[in-house]
N, C-alpha and C. Protein backbone atom coordinates (compact mmCIF):
# COMPACT_ATOMS: atom_id res chain seq x y z
N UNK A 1 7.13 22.60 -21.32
CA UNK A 1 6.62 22.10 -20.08
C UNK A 1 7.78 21.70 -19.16
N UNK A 2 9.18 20.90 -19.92
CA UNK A 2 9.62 20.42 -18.70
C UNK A 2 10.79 21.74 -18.46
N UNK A 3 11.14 22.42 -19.31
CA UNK A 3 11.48 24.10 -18.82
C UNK A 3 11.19 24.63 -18.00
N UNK A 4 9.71 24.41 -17.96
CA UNK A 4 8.94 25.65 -17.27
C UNK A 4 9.15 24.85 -15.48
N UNK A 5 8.82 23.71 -15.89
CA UNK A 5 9.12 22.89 -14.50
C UNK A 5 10.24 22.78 -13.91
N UNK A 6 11.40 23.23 -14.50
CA UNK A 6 12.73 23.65 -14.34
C UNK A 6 13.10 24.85 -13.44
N UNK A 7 12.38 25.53 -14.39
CA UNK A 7 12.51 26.70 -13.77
C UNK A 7 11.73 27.47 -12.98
N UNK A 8 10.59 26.96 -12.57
CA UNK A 8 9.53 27.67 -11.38
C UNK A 8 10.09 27.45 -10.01
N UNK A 9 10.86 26.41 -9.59
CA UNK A 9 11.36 26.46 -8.45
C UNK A 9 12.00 27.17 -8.17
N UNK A 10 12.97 27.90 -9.21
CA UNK A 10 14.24 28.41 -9.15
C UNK A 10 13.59 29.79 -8.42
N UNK A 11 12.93 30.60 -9.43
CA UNK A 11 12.26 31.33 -8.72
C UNK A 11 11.09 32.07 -7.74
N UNK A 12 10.77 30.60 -7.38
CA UNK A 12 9.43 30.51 -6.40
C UNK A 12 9.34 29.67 -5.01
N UNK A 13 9.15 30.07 -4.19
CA UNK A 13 9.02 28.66 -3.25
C UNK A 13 7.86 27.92 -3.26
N UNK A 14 6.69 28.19 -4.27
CA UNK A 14 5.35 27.45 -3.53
C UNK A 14 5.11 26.72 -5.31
N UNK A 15 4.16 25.62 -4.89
CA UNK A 15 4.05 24.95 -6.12
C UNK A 15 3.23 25.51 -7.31
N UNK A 16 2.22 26.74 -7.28
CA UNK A 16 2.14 27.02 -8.43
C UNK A 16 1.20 28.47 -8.30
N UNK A 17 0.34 29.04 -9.42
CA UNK A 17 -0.14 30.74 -8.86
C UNK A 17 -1.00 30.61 -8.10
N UNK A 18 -2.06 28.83 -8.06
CA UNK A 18 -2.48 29.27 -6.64
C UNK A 18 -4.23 29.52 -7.30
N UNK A 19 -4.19 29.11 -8.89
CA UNK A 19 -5.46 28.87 -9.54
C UNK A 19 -6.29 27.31 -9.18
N UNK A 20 -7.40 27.96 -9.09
CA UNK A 20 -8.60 26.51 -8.45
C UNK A 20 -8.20 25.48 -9.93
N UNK A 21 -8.77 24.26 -9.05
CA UNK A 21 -9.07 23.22 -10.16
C UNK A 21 -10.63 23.43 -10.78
N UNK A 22 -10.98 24.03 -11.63
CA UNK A 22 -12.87 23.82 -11.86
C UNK A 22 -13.47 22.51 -11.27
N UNK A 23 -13.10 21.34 -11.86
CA UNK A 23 -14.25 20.32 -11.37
C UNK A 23 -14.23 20.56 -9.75
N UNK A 24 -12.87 20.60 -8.99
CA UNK A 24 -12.77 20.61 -7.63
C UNK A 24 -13.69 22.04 -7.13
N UNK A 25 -13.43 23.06 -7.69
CA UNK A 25 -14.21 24.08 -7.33
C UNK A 25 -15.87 24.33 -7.17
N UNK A 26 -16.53 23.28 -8.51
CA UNK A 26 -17.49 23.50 -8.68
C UNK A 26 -18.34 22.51 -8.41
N UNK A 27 -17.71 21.08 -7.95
CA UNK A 27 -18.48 19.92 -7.66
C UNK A 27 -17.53 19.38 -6.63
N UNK A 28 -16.57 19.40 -6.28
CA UNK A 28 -16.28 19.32 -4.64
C UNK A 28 -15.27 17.53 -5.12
N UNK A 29 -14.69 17.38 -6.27
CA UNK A 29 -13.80 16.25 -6.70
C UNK A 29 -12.65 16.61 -7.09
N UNK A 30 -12.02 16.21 -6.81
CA UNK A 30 -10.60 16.18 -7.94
C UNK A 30 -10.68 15.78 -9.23
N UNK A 31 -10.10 16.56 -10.29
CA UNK A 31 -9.97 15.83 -11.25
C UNK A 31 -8.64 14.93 -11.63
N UNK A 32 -9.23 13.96 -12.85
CA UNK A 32 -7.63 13.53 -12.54
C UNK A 32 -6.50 13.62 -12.97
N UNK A 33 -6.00 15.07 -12.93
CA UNK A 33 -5.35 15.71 -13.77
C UNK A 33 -4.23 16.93 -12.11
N UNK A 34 -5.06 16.62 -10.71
CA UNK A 34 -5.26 17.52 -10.23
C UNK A 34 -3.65 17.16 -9.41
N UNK A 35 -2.98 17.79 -8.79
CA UNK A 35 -1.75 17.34 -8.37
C UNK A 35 -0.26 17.29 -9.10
N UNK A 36 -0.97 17.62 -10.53
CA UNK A 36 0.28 17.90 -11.69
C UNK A 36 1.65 18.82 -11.51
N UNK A 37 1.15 20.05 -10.84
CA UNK A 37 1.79 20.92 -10.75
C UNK A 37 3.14 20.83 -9.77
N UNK A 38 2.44 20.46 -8.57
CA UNK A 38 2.84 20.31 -7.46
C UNK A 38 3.87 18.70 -7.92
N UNK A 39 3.14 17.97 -8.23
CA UNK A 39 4.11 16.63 -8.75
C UNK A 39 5.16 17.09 -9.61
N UNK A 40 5.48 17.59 -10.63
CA UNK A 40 6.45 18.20 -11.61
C UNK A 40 7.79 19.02 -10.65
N UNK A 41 6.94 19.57 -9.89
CA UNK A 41 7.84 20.64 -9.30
C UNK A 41 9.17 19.63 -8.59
N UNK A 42 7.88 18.58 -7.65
CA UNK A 42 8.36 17.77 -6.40
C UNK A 42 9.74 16.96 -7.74
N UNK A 43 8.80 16.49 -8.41
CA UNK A 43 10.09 15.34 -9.35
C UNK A 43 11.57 16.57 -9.90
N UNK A 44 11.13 17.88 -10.23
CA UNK A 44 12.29 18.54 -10.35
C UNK A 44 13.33 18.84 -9.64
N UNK A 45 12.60 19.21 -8.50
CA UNK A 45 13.56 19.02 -7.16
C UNK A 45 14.33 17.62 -6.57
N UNK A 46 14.00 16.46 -7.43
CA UNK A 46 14.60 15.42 -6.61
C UNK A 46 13.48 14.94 -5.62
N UNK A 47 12.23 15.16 -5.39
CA UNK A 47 11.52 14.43 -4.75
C UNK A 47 10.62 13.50 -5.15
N UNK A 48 10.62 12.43 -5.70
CA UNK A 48 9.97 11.13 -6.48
C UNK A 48 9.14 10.82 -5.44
N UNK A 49 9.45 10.31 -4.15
CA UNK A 49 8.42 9.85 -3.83
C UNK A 49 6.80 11.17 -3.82
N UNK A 50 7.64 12.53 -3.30
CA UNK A 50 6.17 13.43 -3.09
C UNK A 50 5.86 13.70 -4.50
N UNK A 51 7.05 13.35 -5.73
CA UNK A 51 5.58 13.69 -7.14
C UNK A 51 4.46 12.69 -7.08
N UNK A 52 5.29 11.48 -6.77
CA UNK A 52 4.14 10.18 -7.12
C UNK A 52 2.92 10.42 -6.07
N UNK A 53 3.30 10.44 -4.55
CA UNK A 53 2.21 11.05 -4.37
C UNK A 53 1.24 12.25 -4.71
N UNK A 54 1.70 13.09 -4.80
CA UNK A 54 0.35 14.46 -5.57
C UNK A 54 0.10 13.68 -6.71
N UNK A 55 1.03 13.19 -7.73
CA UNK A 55 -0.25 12.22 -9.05
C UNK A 55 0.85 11.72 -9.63
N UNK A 56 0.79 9.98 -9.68
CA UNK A 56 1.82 9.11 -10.55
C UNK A 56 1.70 9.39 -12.02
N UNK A 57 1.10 10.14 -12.32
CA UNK A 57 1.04 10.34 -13.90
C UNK A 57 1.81 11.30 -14.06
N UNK A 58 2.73 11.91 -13.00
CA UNK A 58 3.41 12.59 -13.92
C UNK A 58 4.82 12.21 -14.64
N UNK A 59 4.67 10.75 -13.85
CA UNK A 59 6.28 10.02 -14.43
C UNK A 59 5.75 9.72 -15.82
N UNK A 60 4.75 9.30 -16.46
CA UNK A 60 4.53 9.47 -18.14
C UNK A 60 4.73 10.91 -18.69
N UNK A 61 4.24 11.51 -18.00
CA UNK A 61 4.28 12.80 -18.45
C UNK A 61 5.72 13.47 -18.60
N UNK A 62 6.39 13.33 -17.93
CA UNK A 62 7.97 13.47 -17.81
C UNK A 62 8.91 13.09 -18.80
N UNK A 63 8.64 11.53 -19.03
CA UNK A 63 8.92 10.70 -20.47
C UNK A 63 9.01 11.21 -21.19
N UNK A 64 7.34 11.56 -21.25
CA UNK A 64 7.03 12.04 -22.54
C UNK A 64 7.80 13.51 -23.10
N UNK A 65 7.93 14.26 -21.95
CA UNK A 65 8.39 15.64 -22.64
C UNK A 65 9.72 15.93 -22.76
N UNK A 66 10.93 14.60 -21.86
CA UNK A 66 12.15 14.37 -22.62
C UNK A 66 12.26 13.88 -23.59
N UNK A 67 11.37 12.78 -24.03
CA UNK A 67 11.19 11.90 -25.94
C UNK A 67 11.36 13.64 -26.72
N UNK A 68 9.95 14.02 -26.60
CA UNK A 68 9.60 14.83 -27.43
C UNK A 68 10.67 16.18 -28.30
N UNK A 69 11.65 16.48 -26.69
CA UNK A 69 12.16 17.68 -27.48
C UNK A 69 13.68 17.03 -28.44
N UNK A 70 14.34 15.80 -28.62
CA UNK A 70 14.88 15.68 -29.08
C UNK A 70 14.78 15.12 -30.56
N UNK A 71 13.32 14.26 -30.40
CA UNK A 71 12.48 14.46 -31.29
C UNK A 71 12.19 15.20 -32.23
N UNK A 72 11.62 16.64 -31.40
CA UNK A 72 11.69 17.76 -32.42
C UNK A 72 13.14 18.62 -33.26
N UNK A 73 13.65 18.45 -32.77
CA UNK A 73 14.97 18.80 -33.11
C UNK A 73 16.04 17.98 -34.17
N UNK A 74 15.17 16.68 -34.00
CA UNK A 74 16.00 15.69 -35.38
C UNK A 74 14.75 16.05 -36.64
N UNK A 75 13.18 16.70 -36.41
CA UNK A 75 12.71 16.38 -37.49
C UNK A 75 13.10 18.13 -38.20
N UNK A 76 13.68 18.77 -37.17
CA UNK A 76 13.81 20.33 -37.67
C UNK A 76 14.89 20.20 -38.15
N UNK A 77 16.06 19.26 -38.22
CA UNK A 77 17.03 19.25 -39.05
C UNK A 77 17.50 18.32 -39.74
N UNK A 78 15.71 18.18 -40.30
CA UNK A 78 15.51 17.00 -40.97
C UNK A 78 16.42 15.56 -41.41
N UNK A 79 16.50 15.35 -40.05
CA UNK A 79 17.03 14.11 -39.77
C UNK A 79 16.14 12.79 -39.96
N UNK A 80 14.82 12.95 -39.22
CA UNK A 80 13.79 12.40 -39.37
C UNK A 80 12.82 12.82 -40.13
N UNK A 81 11.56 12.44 -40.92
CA UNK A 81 10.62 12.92 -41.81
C UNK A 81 9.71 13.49 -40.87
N UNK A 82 8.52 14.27 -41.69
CA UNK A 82 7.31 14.22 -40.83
C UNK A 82 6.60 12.89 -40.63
N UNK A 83 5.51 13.30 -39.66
CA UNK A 83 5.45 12.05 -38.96
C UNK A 83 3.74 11.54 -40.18
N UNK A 84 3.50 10.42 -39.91
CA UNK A 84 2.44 10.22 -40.92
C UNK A 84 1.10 9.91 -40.14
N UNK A 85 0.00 10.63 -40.34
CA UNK A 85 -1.30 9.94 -39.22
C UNK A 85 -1.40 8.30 -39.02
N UNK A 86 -1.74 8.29 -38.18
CA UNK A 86 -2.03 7.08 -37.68
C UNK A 86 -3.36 6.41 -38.09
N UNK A 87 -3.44 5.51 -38.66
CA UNK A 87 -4.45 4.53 -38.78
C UNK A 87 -5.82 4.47 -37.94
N UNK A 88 -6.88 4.69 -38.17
CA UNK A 88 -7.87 4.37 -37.43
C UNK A 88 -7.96 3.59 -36.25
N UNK A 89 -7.40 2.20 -36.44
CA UNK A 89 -7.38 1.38 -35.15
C UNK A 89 -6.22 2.04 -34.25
N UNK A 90 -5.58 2.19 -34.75
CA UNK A 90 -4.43 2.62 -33.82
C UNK A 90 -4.66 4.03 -32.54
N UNK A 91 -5.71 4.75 -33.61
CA UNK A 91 -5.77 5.75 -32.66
C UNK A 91 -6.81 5.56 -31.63
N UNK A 92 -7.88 4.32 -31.87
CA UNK A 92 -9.00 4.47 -31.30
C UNK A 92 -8.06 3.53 -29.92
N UNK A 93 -7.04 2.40 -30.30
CA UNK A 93 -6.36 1.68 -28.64
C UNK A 93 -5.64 2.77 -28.44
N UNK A 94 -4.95 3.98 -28.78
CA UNK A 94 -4.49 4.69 -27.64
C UNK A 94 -5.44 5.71 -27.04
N UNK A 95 -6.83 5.86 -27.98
CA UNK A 95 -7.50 6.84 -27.56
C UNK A 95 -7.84 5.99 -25.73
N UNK A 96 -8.60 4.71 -25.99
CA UNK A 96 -8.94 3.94 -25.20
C UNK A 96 -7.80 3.99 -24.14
N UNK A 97 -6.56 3.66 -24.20
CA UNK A 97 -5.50 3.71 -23.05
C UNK A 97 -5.66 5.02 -22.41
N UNK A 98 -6.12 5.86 -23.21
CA UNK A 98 -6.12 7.21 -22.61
C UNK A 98 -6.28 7.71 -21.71
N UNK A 99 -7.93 7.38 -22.09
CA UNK A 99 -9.22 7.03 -21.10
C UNK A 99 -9.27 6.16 -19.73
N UNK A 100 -9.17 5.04 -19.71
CA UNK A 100 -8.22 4.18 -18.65
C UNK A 100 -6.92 4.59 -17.99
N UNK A 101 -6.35 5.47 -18.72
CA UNK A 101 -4.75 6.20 -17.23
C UNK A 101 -5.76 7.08 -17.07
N UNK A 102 -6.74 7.94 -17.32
CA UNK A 102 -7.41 9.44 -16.77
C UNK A 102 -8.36 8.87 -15.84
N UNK A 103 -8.60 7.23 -16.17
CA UNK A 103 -9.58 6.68 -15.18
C UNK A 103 -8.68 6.34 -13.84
N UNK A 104 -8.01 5.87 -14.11
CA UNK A 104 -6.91 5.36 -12.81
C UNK A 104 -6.04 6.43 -12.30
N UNK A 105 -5.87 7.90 -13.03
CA UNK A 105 -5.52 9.02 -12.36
C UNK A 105 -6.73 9.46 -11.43
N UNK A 106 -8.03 9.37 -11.97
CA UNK A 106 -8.87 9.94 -11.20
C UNK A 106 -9.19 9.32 -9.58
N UNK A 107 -9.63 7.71 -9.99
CA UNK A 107 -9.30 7.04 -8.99
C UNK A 107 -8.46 7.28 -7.54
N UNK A 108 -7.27 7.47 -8.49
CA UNK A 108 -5.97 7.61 -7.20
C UNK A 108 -6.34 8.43 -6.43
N UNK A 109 -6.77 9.77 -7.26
CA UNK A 109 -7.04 11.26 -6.84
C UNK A 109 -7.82 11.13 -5.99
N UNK A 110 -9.10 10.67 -6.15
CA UNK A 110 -10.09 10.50 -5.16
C UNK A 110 -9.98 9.78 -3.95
N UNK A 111 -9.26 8.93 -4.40
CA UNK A 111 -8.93 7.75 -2.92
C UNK A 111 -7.31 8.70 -2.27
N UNK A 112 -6.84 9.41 -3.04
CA UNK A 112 -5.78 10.08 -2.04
C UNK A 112 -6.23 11.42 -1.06
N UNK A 113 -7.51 11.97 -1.75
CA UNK A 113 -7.82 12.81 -1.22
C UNK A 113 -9.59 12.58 -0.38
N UNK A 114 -9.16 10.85 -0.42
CA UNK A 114 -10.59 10.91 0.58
C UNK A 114 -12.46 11.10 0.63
N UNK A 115 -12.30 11.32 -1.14
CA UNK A 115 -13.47 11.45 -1.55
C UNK A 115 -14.50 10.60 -1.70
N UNK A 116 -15.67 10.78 -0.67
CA UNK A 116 -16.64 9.47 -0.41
C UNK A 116 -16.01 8.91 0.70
N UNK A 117 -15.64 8.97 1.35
CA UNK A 117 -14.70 8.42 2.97
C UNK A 117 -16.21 8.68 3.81
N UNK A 118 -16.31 8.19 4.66
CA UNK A 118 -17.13 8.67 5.68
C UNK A 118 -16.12 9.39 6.59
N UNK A 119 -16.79 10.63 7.12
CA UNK A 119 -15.57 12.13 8.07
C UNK A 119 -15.86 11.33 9.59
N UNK A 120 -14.86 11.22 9.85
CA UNK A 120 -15.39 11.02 11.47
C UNK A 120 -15.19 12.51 12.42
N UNK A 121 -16.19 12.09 13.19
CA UNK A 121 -16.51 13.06 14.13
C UNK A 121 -16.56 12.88 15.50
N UNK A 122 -15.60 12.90 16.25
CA UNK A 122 -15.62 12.96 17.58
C UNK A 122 -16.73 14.31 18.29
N UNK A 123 -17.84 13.49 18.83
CA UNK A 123 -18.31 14.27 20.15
C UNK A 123 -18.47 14.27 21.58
């Protein structure tokens, strides 16, 4: 992921192929997931403030996929063990945190893009 986000600018000028969002397509919302692309790109280029605007989730998301690859690379040379499942409670509070950032991504989404606003209309 953060490769690919590396390297789409290099050879593209626009933020991504330009595929619909479904929920947005088919019920007229954002989901809150929607702005990812375009945010990744913006934070690759050096633009923080326009990722955070298209969607602040992608600064977790970012984190997350620098942790991960060095991560993988200490357990492939077995530096570190495999990892061991997680405990019942444990998974059900991050399942729950989950749920709550996809709630407060959606949120944003909707209130950045105006959804439920009353349109004004000059006549």
């Amino acid at each position: 992921m953060a490769g690919a986000a590396a390297v789409w600018p290099v050879v593209t000028t626009g933020p991504g192929v330009g595929l619909p969002c479904p929920l947005r397509a088919l019920a007229g919302v954002p989901c809150p997931f929607c702005g990812l692309t375009t945010a990744a790109i913006a934070l690759v280029r050096g633009g923080a403030g326009a990722a955070f605007t298209a969607n602040p989730l992608i600064f977790g998301l970012a984190a997350l996929a620098v942790a991960v690859g060095p991560l993988v690379a200490l357990r492939a040379f077995g530096v570190i063990g495999e990892p061991r499942p997680w405990p019942a409670p444990r998974r059900r509070r991050w399942g729950r945190l989950a749920v709550l950032v996809a709630a407060a991504s959606w949120l944003f989404q909707l209130h950045r893009l105006g959804v439920g606003r009353p349109s004004l209309r000059i006549i």
